[in-house]
C-alpha atoms as a PDB file:
ATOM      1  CA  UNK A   1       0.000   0.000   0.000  1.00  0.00           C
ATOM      2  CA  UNK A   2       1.061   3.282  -0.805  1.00  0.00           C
ATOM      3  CA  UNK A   3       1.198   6.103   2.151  1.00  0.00           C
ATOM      4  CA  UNK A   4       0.472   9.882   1.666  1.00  0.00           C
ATOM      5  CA  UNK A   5       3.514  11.847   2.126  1.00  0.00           C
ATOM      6  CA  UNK A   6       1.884  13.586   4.997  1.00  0.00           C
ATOM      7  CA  UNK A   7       2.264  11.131   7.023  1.00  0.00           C
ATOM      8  CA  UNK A   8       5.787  12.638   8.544  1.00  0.00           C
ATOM      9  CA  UNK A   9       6.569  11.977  12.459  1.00  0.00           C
ATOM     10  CA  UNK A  10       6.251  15.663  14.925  1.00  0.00           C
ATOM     11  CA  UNK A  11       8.501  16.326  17.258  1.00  0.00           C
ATOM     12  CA  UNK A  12       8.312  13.863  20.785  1.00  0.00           C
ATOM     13  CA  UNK A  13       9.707  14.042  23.784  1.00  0.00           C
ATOM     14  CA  UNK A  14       9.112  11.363  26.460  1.00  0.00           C
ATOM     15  CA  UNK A  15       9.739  12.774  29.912  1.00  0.00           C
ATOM     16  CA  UNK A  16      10.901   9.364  31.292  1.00  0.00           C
ATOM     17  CA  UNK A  17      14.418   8.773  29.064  1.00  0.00           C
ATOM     18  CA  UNK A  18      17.438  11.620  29.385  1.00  0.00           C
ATOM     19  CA  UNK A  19      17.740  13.962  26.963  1.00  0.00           C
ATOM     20  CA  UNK A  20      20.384  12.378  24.865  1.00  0.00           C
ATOM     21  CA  UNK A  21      19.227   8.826  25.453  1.00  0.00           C
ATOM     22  CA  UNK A  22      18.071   6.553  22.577  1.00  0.00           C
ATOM     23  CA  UNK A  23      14.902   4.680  23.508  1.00  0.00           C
ATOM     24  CA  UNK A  24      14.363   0.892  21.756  1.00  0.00           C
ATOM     25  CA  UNK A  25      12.388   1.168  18.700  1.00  0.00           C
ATOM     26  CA  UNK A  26       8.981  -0.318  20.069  1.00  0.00           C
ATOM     27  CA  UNK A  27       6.541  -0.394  16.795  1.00  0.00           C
ATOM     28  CA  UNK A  28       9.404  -1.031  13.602  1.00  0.00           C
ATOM     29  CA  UNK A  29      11.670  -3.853  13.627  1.00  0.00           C
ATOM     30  CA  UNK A  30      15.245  -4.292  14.956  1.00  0.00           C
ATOM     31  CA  UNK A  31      17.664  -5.761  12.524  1.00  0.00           C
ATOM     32  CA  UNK A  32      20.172  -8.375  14.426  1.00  0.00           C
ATOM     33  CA  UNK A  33      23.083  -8.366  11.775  1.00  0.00           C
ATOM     34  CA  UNK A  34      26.046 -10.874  11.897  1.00  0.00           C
ATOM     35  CA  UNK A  35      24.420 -13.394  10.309  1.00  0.00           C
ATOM     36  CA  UNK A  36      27.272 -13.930   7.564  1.00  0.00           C
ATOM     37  CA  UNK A  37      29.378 -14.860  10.574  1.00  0.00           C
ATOM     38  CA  UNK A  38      27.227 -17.696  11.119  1.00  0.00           C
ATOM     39  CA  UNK A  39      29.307 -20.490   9.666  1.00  0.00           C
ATOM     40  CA  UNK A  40      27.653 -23.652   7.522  1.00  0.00           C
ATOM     41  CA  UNK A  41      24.152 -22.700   7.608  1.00  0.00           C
ATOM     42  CA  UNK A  42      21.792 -24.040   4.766  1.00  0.00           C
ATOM     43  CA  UNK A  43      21.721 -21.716   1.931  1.00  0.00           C
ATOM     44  CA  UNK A  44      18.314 -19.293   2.184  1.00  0.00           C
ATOM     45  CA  UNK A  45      15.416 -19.610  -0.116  1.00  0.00           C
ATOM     46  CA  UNK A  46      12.546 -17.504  -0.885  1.00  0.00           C
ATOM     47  CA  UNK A  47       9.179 -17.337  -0.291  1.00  0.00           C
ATOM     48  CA  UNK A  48       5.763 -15.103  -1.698  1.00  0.00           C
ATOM     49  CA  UNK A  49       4.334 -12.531  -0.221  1.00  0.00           C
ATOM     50  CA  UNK A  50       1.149 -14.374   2.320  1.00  0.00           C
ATOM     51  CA  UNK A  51       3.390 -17.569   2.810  1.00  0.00           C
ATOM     52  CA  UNK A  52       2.922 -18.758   6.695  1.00  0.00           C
ATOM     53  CA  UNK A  53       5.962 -20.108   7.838  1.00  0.00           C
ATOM     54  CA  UNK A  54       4.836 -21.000  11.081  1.00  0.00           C
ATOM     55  CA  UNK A  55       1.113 -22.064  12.118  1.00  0.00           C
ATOM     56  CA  UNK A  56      -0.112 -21.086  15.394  1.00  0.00           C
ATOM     57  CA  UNK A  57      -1.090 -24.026  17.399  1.00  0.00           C
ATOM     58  CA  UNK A  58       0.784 -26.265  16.342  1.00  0.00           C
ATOM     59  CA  UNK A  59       4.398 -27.896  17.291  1.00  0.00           C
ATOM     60  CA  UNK A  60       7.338 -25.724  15.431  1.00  0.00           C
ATOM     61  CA  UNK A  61       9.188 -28.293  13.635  1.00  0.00           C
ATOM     62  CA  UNK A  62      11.622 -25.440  11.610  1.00  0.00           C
ATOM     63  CA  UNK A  63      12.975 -22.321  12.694  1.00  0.00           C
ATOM     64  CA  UNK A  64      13.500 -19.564  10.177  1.00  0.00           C
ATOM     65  CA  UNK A  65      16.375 -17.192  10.056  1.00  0.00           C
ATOM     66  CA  UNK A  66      14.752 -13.908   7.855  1.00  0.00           C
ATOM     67  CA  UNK A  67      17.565 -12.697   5.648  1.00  0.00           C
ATOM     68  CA  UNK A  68      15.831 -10.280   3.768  1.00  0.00           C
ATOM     69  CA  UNK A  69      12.656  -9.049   3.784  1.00  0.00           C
ATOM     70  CA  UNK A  70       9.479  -8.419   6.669  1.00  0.00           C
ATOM     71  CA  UNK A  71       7.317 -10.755   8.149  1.00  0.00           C
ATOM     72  CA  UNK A  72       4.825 -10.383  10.628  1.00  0.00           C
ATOM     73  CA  UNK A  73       3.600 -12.155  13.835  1.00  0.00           C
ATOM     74  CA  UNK A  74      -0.441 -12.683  13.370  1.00  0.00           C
ATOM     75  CA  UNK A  75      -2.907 -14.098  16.321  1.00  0.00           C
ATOM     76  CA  UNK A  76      -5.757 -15.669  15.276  1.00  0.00           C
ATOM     77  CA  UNK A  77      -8.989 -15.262  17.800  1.00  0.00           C
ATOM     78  CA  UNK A  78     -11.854 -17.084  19.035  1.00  0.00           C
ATOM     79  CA  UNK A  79     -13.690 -14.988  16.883  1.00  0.00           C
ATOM     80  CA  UNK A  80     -11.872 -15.593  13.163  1.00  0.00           C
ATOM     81  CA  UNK A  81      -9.980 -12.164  13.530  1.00  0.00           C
ATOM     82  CA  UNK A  82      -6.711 -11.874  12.346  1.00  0.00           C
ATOM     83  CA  UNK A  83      -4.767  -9.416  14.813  1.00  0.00           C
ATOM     84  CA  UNK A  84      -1.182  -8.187  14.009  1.00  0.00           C
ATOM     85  CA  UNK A  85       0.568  -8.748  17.059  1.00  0.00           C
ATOM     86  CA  UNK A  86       4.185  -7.431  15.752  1.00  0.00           C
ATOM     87  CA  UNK A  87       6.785  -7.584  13.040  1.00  0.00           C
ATOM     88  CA  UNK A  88      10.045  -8.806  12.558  1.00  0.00           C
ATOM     89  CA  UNK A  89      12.990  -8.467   9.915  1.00  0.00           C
ATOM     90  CA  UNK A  90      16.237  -9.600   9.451  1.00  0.00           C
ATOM     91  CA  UNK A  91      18.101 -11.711  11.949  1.00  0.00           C
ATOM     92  CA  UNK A  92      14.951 -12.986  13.575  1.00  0.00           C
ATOM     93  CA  UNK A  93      14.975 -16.852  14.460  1.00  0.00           C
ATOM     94  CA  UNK A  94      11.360 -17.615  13.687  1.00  0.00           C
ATOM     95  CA  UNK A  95       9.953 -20.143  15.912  1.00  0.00           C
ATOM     96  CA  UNK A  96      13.104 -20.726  17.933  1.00  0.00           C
ATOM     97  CA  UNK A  97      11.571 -20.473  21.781  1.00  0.00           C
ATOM     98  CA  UNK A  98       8.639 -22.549  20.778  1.00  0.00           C
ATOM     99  CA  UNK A  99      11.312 -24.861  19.422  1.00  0.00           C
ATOM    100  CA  UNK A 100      13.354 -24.683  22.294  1.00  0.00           C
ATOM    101  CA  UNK A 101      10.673 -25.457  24.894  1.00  0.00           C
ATOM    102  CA  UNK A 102       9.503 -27.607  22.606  1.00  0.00           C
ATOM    103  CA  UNK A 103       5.954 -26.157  22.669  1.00  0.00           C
ATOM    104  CA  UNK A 104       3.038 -24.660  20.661  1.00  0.00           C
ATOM    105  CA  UNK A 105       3.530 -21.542  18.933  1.00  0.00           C
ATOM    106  CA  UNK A 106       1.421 -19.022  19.663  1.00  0.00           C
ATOM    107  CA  UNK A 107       0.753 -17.195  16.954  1.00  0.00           C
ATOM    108  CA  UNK A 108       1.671 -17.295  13.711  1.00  0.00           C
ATOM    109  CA  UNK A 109       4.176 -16.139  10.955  1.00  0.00           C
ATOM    110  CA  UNK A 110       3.755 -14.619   7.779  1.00  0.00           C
ATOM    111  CA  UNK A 111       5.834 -12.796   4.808  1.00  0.00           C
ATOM    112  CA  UNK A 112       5.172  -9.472   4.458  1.00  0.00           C
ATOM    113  CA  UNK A 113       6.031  -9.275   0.758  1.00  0.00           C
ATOM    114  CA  UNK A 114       8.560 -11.572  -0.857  1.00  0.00           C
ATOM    115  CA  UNK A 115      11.340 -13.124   2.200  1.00  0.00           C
ATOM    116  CA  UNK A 116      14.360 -14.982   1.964  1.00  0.00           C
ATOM    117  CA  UNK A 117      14.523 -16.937   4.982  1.00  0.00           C
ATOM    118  CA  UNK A 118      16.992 -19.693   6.171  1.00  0.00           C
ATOM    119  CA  UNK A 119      15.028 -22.850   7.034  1.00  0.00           C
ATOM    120  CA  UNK A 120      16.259 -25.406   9.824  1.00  0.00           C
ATOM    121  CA  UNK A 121      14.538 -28.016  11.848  1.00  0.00           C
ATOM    122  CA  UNK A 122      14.055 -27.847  15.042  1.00  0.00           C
ATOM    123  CA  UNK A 123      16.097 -30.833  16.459  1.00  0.00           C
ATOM    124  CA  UNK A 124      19.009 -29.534  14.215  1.00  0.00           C
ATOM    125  CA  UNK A 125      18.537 -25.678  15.243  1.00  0.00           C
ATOM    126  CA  UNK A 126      18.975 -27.042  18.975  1.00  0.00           C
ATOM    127  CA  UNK A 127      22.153 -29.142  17.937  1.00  0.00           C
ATOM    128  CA  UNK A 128      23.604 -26.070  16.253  1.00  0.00           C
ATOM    129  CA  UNK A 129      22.990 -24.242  19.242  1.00  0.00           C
ATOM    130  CA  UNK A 130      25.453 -26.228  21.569  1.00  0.00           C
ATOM    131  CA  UNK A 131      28.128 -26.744  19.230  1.00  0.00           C
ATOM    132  CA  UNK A 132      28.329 -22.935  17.354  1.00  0.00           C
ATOM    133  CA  UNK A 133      29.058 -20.103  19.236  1.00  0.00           C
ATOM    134  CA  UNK A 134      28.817 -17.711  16.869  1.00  0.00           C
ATOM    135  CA  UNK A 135      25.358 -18.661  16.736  1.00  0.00           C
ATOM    136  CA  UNK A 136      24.709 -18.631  20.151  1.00  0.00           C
ATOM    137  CA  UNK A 137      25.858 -15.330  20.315  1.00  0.00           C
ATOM    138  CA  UNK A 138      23.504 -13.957  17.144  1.00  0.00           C
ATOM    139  CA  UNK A 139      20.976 -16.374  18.800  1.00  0.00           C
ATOM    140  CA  UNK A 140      20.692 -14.317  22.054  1.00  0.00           C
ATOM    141  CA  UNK A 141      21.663 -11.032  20.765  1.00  0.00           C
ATOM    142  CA  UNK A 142      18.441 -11.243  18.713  1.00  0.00           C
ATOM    143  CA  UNK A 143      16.586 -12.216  21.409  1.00  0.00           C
ATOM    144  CA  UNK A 144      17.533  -9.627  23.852  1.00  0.00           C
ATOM    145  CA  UNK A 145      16.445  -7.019  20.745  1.00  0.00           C
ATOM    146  CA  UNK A 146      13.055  -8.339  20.461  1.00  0.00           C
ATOM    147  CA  UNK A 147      12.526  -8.620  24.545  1.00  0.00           C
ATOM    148  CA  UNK A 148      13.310  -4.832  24.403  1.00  0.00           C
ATOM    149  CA  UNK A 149      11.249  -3.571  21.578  1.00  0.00           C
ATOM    150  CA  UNK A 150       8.530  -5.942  23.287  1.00  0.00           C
ATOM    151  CA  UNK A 151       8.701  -4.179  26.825  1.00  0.00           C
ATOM    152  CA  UNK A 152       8.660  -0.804  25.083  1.00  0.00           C
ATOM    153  CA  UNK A 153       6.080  -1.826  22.523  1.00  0.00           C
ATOM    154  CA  UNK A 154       3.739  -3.117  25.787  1.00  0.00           C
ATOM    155  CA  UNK A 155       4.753   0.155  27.554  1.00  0.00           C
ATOM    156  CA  UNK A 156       3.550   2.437  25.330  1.00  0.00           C
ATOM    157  CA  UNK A 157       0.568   0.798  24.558  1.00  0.00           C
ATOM    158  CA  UNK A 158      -0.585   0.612  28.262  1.00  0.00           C
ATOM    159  CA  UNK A 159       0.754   4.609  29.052  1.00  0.00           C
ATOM    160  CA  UNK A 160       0.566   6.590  26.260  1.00  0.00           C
ATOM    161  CA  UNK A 161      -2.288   7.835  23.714  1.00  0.00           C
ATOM    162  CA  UNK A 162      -3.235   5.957  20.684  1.00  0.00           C
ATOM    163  CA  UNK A 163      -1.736  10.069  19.189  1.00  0.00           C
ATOM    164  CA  UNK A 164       1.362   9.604  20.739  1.00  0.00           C
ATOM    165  CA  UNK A 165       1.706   5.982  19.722  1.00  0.00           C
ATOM    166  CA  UNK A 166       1.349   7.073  16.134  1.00  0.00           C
ATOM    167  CA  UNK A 167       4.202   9.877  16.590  1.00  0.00           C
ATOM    168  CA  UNK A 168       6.298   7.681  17.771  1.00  0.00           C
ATOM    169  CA  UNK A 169       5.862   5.306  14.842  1.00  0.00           C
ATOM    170  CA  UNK A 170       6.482   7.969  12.545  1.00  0.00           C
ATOM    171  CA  UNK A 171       9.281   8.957  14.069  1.00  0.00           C
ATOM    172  CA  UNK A 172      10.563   5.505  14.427  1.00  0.00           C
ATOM    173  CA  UNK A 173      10.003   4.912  11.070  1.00  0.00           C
ATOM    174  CA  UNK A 174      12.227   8.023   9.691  1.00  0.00           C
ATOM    175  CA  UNK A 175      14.870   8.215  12.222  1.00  0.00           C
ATOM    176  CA  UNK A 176      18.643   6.783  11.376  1.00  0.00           C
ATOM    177  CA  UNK A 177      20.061   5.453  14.632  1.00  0.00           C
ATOM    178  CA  UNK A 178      23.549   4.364  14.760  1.00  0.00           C
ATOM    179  CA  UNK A 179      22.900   2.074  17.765  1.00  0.00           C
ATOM    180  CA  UNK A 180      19.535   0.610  16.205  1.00  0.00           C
ATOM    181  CA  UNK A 181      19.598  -0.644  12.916  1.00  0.00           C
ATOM    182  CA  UNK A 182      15.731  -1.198  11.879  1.00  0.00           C
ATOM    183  CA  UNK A 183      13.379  -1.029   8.620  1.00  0.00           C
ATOM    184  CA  UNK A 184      10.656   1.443   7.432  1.00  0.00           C
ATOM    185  CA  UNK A 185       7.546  -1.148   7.536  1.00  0.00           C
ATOM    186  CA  UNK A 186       5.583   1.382   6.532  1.00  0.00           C
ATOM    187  CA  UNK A 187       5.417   0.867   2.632  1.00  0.00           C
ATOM    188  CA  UNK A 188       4.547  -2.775   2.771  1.00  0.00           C
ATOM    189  CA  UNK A 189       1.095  -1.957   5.844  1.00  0.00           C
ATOM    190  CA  UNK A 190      -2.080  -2.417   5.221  1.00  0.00           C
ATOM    191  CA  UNK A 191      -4.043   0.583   7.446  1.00  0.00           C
ATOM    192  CA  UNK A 192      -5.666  -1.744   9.219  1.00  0.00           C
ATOM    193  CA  UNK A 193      -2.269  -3.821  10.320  1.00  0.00           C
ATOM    194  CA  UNK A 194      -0.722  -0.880  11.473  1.00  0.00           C
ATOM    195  CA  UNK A 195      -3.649   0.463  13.723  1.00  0.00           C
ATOM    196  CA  UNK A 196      -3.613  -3.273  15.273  1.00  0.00           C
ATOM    197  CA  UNK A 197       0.809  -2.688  15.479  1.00  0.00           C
ATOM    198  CA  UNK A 198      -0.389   0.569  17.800  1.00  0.00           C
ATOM    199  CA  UNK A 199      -3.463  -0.577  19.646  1.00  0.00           C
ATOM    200  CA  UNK A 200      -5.582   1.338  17.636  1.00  0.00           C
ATOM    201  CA  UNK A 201      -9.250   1.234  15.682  1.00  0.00           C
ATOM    202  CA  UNK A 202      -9.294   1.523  12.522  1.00  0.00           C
ATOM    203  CA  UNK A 203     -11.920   4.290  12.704  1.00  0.00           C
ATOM    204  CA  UNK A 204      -9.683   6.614  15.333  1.00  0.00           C
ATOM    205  CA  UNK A 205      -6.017   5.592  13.087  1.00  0.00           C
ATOM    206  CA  UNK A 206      -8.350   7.198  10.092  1.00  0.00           C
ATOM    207  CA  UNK A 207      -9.156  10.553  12.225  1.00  0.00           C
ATOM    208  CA  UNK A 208      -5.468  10.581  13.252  1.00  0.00           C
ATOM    209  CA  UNK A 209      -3.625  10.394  10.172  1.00  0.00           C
ATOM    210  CA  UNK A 210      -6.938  13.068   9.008  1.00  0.00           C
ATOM    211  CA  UNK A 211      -5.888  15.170  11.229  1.00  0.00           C
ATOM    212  CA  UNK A 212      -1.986  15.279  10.710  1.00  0.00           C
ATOM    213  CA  UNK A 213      -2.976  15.669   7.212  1.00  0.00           C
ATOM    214  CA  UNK A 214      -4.560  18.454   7.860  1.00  0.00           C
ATOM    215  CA  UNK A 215      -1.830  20.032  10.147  1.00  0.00           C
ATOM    216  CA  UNK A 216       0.925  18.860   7.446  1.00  0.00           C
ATOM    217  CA  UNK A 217      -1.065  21.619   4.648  1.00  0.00           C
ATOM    218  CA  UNK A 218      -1.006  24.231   7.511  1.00  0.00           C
ATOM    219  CA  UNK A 219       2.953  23.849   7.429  1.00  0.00           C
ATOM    220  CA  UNK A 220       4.272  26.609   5.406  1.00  0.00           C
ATOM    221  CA  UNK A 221       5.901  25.553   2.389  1.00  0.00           C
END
């Protein structure tokens, strides 16, 4: 889907992090790199746009490394509704805690748009664990990245405005951090996935990005 140009981020300040301090990106995926460091892996192939890698529910018998590409983590409810509970990018092990507990996975994952991902089963991830350290190390460096983002993501969501949830976003989006290498999602939303990314209705994200419309023509040129 293509975005209107006025959707730009406004200025945010949160009261709670120092002035020069760099808070995790909560709503836009981190990107774990190293993985070329990663020695004998099985090459990556690709897969279409809508292809579910993992099924929630059931038992994860692959994990997927994402080398290129977005994917996205998608509940399923009681009712039939599809909710977008996050997304990920490269250097995510898809289905790797599920396939280290050896449990369900709880949601599901799909590509966002075309993916190269690195497939390997579960018994053989777990193998690769205890005898490649290099791994290990990406392993758990990309797992510390997605508990932050998480605990900021839940943060915001449960202290701040569905307004100030969408600045930050946009601002998220835009911003080049040197410490926090991420990807503009943005491009590759549906409206309705990214108002479930902040927590939002569809109906108030449409007033929202309305109203910074409308604030974007006051701008002088």
């Amino acid at each position: 889907m293509k975005w209107p140009t006025y959707m730009q981020a406004e200025p945010h300040r949160t009261s709670f992090y120092p002035e020069d301090a760099e808070s995790v990106p909560a709503f836009v995926p981190i990107l774990t790199q190293g993985v070329e460091g990663i020695g004998n892996l099985p090459s990556p192939v690709t897969v279409a746009s809508g292809t579910e890698l993992i099924q929630q529910g059931r038992t994860v018998a692959s994990v997927y490394l994402v080398r290129r590409g977005l994917v996205k983590l998608v509940y399923l409810s009681e009712s039939g509704e599809e909710i977008t509970l996050g997304l990920r990018s490269v250097g995510w092990w898809g289905g790797a805690v599920a396939a280290m507990l050896d449990s369900f996975s709880a949601c599901s994952v799909q590509a966002v748009g075309e993916c190269e991902v690195i497939r390997i089963s579960g018994r053989d991830f777990r193998e690769r664990l205890k005898s490649n350290p290099s791994m290990m190390g990406h392993f758990l460096k990309a797992l510390c990245n997605e508990n932050a983002s998480q605990t900021e993501a839940q943060a915001r969501v449960m202290s701040g405005t569905a307004a100030e949830r969408l600045t930050i976003f946009m601002r998220e989006r835009q911003k080049k951090n040197p410490r926090w290498q991420t990807i503009d999602p943005l491009p590759m939303l549906k409206q309705m996935e990214l108002a479930q990314l902040l927590s939002i209705t569809p109906e108030h994200l449409s007033r929202l990005l309305s109203r910074m419309r409308s604030e974007q023509r006051k701008q002088p040129a």
